[in-house]
N, C-alpha and C. Protein backbone atom coordinates (compact mmCIF):
# COMPACT_ATOMS: atom_id res chain seq x y z
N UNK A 1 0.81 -1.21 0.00
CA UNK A 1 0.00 0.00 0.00
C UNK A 1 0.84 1.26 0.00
N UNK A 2 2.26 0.95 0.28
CA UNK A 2 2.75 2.55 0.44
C UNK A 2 3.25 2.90 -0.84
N UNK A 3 3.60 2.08 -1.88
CA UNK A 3 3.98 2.71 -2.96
C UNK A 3 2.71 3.10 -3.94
N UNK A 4 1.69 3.26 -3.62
CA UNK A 4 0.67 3.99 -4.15
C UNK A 4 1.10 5.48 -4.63
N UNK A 5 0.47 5.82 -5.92
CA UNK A 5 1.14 7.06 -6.29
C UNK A 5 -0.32 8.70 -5.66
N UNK A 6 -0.25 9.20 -5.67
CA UNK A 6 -0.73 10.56 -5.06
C UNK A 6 -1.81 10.44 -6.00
N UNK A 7 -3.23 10.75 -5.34
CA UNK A 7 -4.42 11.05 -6.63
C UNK A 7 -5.92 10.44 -5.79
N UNK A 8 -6.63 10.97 -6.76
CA UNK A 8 -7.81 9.94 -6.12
C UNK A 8 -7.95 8.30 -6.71
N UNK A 9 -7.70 8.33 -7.82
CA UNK A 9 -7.51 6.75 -7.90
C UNK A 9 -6.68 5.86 -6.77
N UNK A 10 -5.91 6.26 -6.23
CA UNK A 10 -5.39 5.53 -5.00
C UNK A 10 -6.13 5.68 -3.58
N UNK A 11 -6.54 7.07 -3.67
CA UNK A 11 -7.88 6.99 -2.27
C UNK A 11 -8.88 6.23 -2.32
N UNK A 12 -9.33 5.82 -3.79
CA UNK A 12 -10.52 4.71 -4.33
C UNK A 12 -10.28 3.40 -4.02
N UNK A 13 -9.04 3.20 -4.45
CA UNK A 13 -8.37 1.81 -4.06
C UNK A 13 -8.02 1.45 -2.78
N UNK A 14 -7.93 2.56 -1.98
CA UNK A 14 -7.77 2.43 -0.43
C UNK A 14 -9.24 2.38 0.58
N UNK A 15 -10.06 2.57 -0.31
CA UNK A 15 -11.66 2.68 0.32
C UNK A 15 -12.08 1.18 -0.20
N UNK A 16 -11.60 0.54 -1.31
CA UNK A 16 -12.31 -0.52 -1.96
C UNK A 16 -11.49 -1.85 -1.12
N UNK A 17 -10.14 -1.30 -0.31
CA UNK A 17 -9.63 -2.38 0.70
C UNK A 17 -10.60 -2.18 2.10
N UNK A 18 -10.97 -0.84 2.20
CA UNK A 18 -11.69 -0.68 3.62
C UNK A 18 -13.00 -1.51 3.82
N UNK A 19 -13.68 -1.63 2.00
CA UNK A 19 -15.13 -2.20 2.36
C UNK A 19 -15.13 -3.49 2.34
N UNK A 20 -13.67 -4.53 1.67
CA UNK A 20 -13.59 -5.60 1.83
C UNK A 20 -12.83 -6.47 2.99
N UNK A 21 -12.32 -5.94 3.87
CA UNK A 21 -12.02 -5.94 5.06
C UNK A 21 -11.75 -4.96 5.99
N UNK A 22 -12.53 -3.83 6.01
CA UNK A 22 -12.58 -3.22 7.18
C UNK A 22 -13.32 -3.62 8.76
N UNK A 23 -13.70 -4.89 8.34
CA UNK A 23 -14.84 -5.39 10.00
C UNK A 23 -13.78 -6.84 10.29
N UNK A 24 -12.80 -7.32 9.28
CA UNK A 24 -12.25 -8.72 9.73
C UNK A 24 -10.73 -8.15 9.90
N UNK A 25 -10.21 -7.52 8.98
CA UNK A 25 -8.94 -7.37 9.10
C UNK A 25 -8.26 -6.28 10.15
N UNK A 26 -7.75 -6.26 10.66
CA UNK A 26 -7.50 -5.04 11.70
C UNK A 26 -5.65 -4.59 11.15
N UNK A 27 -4.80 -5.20 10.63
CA UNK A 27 -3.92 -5.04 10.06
C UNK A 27 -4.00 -4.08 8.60
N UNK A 28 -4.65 -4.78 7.75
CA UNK A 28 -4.83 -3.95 6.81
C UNK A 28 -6.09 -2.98 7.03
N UNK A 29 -6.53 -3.05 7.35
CA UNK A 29 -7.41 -1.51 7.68
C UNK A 29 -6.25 -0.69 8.33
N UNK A 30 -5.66 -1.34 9.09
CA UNK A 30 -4.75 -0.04 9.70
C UNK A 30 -3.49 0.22 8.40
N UNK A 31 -2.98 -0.62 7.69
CA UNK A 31 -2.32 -0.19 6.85
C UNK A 31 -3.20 0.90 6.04
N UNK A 32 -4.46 0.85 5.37
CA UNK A 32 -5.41 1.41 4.71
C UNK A 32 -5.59 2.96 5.39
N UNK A 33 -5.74 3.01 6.71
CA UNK A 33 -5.82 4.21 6.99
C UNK A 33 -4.70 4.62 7.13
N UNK A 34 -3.14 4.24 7.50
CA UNK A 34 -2.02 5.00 7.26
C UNK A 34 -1.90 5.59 5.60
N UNK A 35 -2.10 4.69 5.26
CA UNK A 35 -1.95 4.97 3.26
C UNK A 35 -3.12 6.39 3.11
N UNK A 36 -4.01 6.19 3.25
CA UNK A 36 -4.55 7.73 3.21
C UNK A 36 -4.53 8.91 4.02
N UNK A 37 -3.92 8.31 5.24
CA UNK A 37 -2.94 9.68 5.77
C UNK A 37 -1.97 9.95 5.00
N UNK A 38 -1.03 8.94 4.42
CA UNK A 38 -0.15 9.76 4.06
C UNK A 38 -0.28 10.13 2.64
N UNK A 39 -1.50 10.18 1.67
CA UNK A 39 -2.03 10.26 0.72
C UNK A 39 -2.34 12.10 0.71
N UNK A 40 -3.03 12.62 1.71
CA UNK A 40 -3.21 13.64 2.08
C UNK A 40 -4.11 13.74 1.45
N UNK A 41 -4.96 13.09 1.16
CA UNK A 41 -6.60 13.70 -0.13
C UNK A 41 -7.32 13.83 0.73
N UNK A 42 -7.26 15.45 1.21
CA UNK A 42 -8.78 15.72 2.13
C UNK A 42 -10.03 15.21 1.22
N UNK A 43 -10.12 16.10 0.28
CA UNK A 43 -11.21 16.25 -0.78
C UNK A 43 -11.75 14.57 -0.69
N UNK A 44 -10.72 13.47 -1.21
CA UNK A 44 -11.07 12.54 -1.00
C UNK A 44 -11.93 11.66 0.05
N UNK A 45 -11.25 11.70 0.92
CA UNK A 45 -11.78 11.72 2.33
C UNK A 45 -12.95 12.09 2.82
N UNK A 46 -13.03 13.74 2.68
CA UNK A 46 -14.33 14.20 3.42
C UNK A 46 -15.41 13.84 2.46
N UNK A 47 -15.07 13.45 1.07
CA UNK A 47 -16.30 12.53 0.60
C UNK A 47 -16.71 11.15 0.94
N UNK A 48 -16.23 10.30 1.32
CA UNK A 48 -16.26 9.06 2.05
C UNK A 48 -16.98 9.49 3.57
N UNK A 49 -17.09 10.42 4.23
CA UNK A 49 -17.47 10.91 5.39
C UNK A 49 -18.98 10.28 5.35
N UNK A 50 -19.73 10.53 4.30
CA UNK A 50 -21.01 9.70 4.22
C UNK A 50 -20.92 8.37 3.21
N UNK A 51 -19.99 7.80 3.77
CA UNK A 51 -19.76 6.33 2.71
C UNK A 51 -20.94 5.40 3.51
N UNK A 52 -21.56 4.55 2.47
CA UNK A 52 -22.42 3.71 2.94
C UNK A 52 -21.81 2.18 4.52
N UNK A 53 -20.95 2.08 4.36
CA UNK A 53 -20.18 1.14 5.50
C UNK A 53 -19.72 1.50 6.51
N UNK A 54 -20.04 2.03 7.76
CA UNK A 54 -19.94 2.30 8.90
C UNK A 54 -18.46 1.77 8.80
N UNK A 55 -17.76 0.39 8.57
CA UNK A 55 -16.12 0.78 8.81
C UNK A 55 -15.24 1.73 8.11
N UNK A 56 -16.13 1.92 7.51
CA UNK A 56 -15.29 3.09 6.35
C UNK A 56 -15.45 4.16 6.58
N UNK A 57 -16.57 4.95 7.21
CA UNK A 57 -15.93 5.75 7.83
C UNK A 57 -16.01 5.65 9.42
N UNK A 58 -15.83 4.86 9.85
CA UNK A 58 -14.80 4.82 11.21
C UNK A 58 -13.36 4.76 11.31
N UNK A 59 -12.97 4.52 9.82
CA UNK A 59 -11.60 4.90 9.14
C UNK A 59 -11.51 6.06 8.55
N UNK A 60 -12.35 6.45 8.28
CA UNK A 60 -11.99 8.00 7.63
C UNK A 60 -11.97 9.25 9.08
N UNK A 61 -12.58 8.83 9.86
CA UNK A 61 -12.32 9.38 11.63
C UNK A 61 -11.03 9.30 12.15
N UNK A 62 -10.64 7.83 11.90
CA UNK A 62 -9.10 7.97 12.08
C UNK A 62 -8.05 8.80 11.41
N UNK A 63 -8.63 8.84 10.38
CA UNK A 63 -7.20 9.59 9.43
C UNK A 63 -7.63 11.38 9.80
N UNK A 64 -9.08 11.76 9.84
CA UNK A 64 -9.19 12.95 10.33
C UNK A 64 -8.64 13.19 11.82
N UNK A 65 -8.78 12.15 12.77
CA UNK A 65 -7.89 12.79 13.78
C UNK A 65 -6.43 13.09 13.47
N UNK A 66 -6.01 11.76 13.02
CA UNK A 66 -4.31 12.39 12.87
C UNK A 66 -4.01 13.74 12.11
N UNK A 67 -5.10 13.87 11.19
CA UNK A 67 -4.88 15.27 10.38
C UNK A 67 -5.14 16.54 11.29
N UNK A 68 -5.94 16.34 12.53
CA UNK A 68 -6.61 17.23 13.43
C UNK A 68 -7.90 18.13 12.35
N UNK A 69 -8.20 17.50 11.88
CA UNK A 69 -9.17 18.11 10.62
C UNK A 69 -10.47 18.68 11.52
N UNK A 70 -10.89 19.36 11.49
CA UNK A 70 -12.22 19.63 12.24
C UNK A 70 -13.62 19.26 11.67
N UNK A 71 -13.50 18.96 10.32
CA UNK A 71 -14.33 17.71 9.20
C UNK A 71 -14.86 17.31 10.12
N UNK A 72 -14.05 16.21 11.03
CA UNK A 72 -14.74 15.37 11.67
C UNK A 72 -15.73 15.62 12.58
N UNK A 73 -15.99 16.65 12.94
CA UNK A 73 -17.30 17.02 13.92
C UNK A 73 -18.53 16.08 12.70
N UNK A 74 -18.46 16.61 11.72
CA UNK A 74 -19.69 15.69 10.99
C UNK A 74 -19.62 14.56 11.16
N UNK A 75 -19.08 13.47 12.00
CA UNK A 75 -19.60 12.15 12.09
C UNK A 75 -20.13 11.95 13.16
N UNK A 76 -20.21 13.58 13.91
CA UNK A 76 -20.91 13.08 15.35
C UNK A 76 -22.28 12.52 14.86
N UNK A 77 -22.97 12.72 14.03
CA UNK A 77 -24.31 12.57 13.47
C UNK A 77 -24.46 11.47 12.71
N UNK A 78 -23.69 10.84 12.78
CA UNK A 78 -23.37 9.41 12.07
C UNK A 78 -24.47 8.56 13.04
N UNK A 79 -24.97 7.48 12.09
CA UNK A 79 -26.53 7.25 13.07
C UNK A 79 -25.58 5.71 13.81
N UNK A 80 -24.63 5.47 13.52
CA UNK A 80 -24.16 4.22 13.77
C UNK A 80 -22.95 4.55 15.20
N UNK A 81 -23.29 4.16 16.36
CA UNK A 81 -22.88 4.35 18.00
C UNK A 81 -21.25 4.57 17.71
N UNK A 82 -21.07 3.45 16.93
CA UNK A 82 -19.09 3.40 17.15
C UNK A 82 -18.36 4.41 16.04
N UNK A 83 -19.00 4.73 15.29
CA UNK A 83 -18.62 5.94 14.55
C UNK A 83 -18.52 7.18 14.85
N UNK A 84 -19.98 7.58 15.89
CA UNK A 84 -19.98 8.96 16.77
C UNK A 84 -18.41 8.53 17.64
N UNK A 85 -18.56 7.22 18.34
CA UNK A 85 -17.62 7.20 19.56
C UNK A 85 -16.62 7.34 19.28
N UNK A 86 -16.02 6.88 17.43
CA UNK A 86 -15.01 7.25 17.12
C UNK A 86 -14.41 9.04 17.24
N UNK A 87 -15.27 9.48 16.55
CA UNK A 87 -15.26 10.77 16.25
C UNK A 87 -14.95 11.66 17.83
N UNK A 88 -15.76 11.63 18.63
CA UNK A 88 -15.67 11.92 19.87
C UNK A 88 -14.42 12.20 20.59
N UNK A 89 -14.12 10.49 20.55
CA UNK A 89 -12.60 10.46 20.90
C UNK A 89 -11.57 10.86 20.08
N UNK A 90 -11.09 11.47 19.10
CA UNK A 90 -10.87 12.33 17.79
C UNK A 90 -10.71 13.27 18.53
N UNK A 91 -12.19 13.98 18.50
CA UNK A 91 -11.76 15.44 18.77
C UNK A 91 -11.57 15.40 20.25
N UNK A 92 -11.83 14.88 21.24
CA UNK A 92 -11.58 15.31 22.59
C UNK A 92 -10.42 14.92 22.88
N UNK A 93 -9.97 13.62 22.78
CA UNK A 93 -8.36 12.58 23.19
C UNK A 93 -7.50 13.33 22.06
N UNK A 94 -7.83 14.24 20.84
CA UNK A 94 -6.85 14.42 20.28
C UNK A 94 -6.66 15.72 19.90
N UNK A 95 -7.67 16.38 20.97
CA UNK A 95 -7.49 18.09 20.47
C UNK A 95 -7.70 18.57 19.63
N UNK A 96 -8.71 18.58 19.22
CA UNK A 96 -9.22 18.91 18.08
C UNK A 96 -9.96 20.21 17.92
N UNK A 97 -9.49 21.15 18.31
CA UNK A 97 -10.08 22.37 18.89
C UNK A 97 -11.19 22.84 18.15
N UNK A 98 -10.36 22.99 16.65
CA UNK A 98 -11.95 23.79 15.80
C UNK A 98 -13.10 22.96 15.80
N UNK A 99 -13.20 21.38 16.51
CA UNK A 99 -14.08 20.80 16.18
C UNK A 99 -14.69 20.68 17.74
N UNK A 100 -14.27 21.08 18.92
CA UNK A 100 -14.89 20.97 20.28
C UNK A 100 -16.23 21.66 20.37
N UNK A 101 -16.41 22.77 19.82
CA UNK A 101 -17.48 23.56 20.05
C UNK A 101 -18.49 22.34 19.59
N UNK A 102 -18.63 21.88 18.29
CA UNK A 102 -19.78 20.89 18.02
C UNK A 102 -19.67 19.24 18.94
N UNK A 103 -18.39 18.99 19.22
CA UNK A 103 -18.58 17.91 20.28
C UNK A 103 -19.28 18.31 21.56
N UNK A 104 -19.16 19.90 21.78
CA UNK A 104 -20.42 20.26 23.30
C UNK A 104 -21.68 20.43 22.69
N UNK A 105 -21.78 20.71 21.36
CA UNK A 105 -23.36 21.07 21.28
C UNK A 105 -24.04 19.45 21.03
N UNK A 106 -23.00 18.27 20.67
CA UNK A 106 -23.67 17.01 20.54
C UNK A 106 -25.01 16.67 21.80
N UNK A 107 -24.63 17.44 23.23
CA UNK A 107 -25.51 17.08 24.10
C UNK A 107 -26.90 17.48 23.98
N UNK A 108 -26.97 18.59 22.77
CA UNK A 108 -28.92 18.95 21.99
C UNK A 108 -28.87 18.24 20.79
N UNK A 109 -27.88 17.66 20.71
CA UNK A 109 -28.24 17.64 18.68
C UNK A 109 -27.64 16.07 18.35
N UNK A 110 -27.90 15.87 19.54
CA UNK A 110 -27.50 13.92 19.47
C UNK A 110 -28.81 12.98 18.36
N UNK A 111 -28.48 12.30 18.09
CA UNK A 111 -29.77 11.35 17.15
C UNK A 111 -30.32 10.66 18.22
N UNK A 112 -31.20 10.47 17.93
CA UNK A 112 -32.62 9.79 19.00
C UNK A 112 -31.51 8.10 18.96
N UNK A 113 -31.82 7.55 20.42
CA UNK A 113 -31.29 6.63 20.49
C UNK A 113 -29.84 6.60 20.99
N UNK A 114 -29.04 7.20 20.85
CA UNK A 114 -27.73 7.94 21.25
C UNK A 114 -27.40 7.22 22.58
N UNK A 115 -26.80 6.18 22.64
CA UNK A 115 -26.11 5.65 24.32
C UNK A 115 -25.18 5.33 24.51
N UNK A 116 -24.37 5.76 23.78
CA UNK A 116 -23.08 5.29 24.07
C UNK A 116 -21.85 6.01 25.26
N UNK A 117 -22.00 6.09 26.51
CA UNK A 117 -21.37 6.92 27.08
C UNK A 117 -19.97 7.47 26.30
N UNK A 118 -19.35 6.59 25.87
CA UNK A 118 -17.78 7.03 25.57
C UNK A 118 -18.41 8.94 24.52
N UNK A 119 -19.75 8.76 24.08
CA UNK A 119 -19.33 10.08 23.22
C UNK A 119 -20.12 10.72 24.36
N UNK A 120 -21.10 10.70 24.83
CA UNK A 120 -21.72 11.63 26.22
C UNK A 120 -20.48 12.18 26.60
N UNK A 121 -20.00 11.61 27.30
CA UNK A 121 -19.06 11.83 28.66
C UNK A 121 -17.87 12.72 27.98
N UNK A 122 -17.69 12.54 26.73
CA UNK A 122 -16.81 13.57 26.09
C UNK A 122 -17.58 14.80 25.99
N UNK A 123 -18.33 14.80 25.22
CA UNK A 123 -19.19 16.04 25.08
C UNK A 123 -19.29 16.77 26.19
N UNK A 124 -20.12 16.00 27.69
CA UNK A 124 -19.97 16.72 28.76
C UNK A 124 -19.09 17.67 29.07
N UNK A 125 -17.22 16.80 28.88
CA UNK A 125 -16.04 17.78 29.57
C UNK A 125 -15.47 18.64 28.41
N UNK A 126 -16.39 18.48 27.27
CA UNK A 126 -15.93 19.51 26.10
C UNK A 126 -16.53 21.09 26.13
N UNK A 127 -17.74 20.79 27.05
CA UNK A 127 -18.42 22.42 27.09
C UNK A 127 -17.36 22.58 28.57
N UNK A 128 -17.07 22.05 28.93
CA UNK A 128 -16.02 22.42 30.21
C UNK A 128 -14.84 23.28 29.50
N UNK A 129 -14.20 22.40 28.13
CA UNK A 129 -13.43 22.82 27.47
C UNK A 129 -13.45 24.21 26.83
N UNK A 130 -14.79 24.19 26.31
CA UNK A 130 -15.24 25.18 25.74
C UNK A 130 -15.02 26.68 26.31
N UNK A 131 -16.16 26.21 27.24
CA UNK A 131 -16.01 27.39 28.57
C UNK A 131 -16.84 28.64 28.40
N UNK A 132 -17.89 28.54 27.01
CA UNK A 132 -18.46 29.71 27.46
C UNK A 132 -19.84 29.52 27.58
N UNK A 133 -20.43 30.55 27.45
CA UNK A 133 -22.14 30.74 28.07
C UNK A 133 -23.00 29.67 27.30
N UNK A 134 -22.94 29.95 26.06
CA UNK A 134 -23.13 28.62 25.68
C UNK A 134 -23.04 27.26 25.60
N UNK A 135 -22.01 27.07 25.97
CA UNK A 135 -21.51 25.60 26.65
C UNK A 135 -22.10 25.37 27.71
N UNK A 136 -22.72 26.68 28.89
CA UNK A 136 -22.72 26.19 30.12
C UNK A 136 -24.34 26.08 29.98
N UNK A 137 -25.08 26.87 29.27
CA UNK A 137 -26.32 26.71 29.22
C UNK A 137 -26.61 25.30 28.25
N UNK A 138 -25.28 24.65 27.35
CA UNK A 138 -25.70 23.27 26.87
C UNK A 138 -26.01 22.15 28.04
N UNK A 139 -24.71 22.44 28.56
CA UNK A 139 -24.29 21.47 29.59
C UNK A 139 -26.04 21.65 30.64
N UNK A 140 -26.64 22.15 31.30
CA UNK A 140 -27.38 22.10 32.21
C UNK A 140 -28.36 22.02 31.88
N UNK A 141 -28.63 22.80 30.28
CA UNK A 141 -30.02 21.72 29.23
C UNK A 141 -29.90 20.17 29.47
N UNK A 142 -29.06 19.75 29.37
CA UNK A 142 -28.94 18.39 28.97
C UNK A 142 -28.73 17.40 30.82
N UNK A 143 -28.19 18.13 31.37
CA UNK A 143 -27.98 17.86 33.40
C UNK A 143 -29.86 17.50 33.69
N UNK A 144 -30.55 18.80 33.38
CA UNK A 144 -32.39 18.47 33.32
C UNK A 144 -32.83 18.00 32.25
N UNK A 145 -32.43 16.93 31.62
CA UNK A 145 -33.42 16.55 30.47
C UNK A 145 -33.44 15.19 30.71
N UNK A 146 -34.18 14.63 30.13
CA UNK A 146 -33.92 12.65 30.13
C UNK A 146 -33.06 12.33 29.01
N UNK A 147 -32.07 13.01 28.52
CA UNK A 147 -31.33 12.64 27.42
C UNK A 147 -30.43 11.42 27.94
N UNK A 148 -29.73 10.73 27.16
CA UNK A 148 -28.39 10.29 27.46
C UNK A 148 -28.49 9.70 28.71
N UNK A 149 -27.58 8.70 29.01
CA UNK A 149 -27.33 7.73 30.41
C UNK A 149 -27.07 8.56 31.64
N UNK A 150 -28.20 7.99 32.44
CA UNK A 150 -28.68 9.07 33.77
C UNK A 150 -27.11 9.27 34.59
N UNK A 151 -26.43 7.98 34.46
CA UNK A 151 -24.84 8.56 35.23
C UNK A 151 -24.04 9.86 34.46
N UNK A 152 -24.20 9.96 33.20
CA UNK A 152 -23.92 10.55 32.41
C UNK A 152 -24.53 12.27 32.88
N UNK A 153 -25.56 12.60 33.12
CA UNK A 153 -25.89 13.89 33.51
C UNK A 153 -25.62 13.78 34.93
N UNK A 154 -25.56 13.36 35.48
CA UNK A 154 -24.88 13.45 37.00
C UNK A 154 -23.59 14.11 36.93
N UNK A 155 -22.45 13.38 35.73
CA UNK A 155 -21.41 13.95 35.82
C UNK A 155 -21.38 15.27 35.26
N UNK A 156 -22.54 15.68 34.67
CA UNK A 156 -22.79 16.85 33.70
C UNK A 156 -22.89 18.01 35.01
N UNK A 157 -23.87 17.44 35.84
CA UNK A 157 -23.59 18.69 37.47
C UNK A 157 -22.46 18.49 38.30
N UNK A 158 -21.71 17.43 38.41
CA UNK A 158 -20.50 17.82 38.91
C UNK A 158 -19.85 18.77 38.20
N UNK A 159 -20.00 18.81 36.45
CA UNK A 159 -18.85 19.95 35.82
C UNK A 159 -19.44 21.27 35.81
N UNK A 160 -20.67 21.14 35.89
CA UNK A 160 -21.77 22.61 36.19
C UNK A 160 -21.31 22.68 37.63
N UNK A 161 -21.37 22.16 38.54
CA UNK A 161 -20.96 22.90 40.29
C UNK A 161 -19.68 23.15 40.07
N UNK A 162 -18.55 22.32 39.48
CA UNK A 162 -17.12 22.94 39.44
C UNK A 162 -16.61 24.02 38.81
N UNK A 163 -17.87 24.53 37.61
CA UNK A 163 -17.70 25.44 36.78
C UNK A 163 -16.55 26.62 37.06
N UNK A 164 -16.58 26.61 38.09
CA UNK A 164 -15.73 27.91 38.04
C UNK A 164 -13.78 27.90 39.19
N UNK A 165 -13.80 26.22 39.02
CA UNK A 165 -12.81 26.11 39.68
C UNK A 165 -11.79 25.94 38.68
N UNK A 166 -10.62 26.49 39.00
CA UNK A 166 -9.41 26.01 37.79
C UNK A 166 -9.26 24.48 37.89
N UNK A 167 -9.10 24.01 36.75
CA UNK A 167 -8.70 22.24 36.76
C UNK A 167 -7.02 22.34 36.38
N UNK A 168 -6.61 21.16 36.95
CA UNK A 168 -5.52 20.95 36.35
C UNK A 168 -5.31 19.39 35.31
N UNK A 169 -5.94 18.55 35.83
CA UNK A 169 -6.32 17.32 35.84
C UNK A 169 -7.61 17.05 34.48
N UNK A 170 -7.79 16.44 33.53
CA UNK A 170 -8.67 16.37 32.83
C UNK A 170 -9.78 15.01 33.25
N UNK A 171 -10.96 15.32 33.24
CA UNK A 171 -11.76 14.34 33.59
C UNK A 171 -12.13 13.42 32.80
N UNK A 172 -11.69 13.32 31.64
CA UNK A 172 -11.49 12.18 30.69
C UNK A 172 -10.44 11.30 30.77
N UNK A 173 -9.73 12.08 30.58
CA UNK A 173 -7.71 10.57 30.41
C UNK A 173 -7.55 10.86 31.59
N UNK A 174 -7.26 11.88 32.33
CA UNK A 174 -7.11 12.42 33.94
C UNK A 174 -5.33 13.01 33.27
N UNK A 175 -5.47 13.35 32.03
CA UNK A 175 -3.88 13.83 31.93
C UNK A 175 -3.63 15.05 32.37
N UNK A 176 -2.40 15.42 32.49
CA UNK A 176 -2.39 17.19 32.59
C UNK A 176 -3.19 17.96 31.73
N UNK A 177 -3.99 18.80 32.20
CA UNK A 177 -4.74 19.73 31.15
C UNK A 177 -5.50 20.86 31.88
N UNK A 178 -4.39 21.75 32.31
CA UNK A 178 -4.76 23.07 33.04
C UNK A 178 -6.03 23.46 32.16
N UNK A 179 -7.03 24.32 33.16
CA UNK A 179 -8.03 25.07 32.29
C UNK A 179 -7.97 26.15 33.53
N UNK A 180 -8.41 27.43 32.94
CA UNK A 180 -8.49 28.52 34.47
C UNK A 180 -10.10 28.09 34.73
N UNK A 181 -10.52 28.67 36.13
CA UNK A 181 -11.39 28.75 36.42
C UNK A 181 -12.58 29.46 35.13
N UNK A 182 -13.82 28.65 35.24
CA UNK A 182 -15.30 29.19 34.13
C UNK A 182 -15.35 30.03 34.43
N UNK A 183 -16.33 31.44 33.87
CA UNK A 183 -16.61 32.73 34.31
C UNK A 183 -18.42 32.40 35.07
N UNK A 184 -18.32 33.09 36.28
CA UNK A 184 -19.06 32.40 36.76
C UNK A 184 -20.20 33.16 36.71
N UNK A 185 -20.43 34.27 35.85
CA UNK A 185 -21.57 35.05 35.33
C UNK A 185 -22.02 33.77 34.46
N UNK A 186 -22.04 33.04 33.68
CA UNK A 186 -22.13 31.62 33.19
C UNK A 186 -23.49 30.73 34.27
N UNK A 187 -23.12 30.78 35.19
CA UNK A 187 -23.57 29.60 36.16
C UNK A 187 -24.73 30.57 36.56
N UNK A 188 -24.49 32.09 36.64
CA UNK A 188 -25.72 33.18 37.30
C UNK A 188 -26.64 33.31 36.29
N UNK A 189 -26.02 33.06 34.68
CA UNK A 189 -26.93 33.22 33.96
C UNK A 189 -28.19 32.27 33.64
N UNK A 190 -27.41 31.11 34.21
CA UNK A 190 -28.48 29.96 34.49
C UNK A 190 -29.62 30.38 35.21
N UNK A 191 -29.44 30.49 36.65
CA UNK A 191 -30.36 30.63 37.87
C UNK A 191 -31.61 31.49 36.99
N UNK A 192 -31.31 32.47 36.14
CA UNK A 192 -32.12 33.18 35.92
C UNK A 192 -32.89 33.02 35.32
C-alpha cells in the first residue's frame, strides 16, 4: 500500500480495501488508513465521510484525527454508535479544537437513540473545554433533560458545580490539562 502514487484513484483503491475488510482485518485496515494519511486527499476523504459502510468511515475518523481536521465534527451525526464514539474520541483525546465547540453542542443535537457513554461523557467535559455561556447553558439543558445515560448527567452537574474552579487534571484521560477557572456570570446566567 505505500507505494501507491498521489491522486484519487489511489484513495478509491484504499476505500475498496476498507469495504472488503474493514470489519475482519484489523492489520490492513490499519495499513489502509495509514496509506490515506499519508495520501493527504482531504477532498477525497471528506467525501467518504457519508460512505455507505460504517467501517469506512470509522476509518476516515481515524485519518481525520491524525490530520486534526475539524471535518470530523460531521460524524458526530453518524446514526451508527461506534462511529460517533469514534469521532468523539478524535476530537476530545486528540485536540481537536476547531471541532470541540460541536462535540459540546452534541448534548442537543445527538440522534434519537444515542447511548453510548464514551461520546456523552466527552461532550460533557468539552463544554467544560469550551467554557463559554453557551456551553454552560448546553451542559445544564442536557444535566435536566432525560437525554443520554442518567450517570452521564450526574457527571454533567458535577462539571456545572465545578464550573468555576481552575482544573488541572482532565476528567477524561485524567492527563495534565490546566483550564483557568469558568466565568461564573455563566452559572448566574443559568439561575435566571
Amino acid at each position: 500500500l505505500g507505494g501507491l502514487p498521489s491522486g484519487p484513484e489511489s484513495t478509491a483503491a484504499l476505500i475498496a480495501v476498507l469495504e472488503r475488510s474493514g470489519a475482519e482485518d484489523p492489520w490492513l485496515r490499519h495499513a489502509a488508513v495509514h496509506s490515506l494519511e499519508r495520501l493527504g486527499d482531504e477532498s477525497g476523504v471528506h467525501r467518504h465521510l457519508a460512505h455507505p459502510d460504517a467501517h469506512v468511515r470509522r476509518a476516515m475518523a481515524v485519518v481525520l484525527r491524525r490530520w486534526k481536521d475539524p471535518a470530523i465534527s460531521r460524524l458526530l451525526d453518524d446514526p451508527h454508535q461506534l462511529v460517533r464514539a469514534e469521532a468523539a474520541r478524535a476530537i476530545y483525546d486528540g485536540r481537536i479544537v476547531g471541532a470541540m465547540g460541536n462535540l459540546s453542542r452534541f448534548l442537543s443535537t445527538a440522534p434519537e437513540g444515542a447511548t453510548e457513554p464514551i461520546t456523552w461523557r466527552r461532550a460533557v467535559h468539552a463544554c467544560r473545554e469550551v467554557g463559554t455561556a453557551e456551553a454552560a447553558s448546553i451542559l445544564a439543558g442536557f444535566a435536566a433533560s432525560f437525554r443520554g445515560p442518567v450517570s452521564v448527567r450526574a457527571e454533567a452537574m458535577r462539571v456545572l458545580a465545578g464550573w468555576t474552579a481552575p482544573m488541572t487534571r482532565d476528567g477524561i484521560l485524567m492527563d495534565h490539562r490546566p483550564l483557568p477557572g469558568g466565568n461564573a456570570d455563566h452559572i448566574t446566567a443559568l439561575k435566571e
